[in-house]
Protein backbone atom coordinates (compact mmCIF):
# COMPACT_ATOMS: atom_id res chain seq x y z
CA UNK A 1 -110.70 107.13 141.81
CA UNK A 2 -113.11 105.02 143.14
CA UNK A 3 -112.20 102.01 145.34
CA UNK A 4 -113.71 98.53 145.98
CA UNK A 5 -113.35 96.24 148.69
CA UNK A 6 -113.98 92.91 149.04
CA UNK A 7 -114.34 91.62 152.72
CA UNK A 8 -114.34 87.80 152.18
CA UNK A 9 -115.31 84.95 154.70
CA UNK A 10 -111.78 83.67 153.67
CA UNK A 11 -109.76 86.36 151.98
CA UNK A 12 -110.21 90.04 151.20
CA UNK A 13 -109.36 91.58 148.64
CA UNK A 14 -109.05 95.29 146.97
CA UNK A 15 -109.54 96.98 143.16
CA UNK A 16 -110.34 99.89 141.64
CA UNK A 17 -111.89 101.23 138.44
CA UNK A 18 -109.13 103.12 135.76
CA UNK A 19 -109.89 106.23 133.74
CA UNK A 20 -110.74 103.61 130.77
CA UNK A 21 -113.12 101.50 132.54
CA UNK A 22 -110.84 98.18 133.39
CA UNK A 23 -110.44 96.94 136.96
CA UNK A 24 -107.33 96.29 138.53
CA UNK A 25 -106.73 94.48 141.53
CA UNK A 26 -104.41 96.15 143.91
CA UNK A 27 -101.61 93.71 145.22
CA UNK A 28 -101.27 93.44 148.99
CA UNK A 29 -97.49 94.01 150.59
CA UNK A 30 -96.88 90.81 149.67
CA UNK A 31 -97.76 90.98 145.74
CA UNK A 32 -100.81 88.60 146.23
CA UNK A 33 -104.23 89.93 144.90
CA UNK A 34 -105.62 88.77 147.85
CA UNK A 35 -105.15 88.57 151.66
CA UNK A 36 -106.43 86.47 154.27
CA UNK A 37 -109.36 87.82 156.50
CA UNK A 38 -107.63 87.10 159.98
CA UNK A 39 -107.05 89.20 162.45
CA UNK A 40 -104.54 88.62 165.37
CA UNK A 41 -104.56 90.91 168.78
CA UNK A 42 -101.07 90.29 169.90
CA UNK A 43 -100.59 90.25 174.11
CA UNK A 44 -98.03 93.06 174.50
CA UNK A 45 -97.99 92.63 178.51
CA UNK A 46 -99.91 95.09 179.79
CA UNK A 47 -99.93 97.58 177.07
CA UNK A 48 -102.66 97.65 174.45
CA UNK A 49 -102.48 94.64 172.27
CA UNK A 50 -101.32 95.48 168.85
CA UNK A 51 -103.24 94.05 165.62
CA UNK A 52 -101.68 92.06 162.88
CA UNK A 53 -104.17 90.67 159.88
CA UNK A 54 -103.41 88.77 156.89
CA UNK A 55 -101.14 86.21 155.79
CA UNK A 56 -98.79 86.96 159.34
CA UNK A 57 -101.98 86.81 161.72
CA UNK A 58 -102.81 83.50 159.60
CA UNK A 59 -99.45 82.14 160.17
CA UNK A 60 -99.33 82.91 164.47
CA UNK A 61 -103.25 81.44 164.54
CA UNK A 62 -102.15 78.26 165.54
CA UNK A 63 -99.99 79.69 168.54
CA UNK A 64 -102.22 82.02 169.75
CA UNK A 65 -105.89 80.72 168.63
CA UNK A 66 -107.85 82.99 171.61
CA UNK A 67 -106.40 86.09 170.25
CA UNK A 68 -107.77 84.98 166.74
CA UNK A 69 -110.95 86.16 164.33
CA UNK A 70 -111.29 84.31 161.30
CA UNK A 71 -114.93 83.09 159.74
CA UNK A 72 -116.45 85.11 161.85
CA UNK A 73 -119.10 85.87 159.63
CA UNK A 74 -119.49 82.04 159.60
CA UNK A 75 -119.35 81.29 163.19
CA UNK A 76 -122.12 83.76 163.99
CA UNK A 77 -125.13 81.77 163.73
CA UNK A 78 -123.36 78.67 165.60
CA UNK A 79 -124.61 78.18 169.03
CA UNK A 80 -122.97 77.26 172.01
CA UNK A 81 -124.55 74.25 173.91
């Protein structure tokens, strides 16, 4: 089976080619086709900070917006002044 991923600015997304040629998207935990490219390092105090990505890193960006990557491939060519 082969295997195709999409890593998007915004959202990522997965699919893969069947025996008879089509390609199907593969549905993320949630049953969406695709998933948001955010990725969340939580603080676990002390320990090593565990990773969350997709729609629940998304939804804690707003709490936590230092422990955040999203657009990264965006934000790369902005300079700080």
């Amino acid at each position: 089976m082969k295997i195709g991923i999409d890593l998007g600015a915004t959202n990522s997304a997965m699919a893969y080619s069947t025996e008879d040629g089509r390609t199907e998207i593969i549905e993320n935990g949630r049953g969406n086709k695709t998933t948001p490219s955010v990725v969340l390092v939580e603080d676990n105090e002390g320990e090593e900070g565990s990773v969350v990505v997709g729609d629940a890193a998304y939804n804690n960006s707003r709490l936590v917006p230092d422990r955040v990557l999203r657009r990264t491939k965006q934000d790369i060519n902005i300079e700080d002044d």
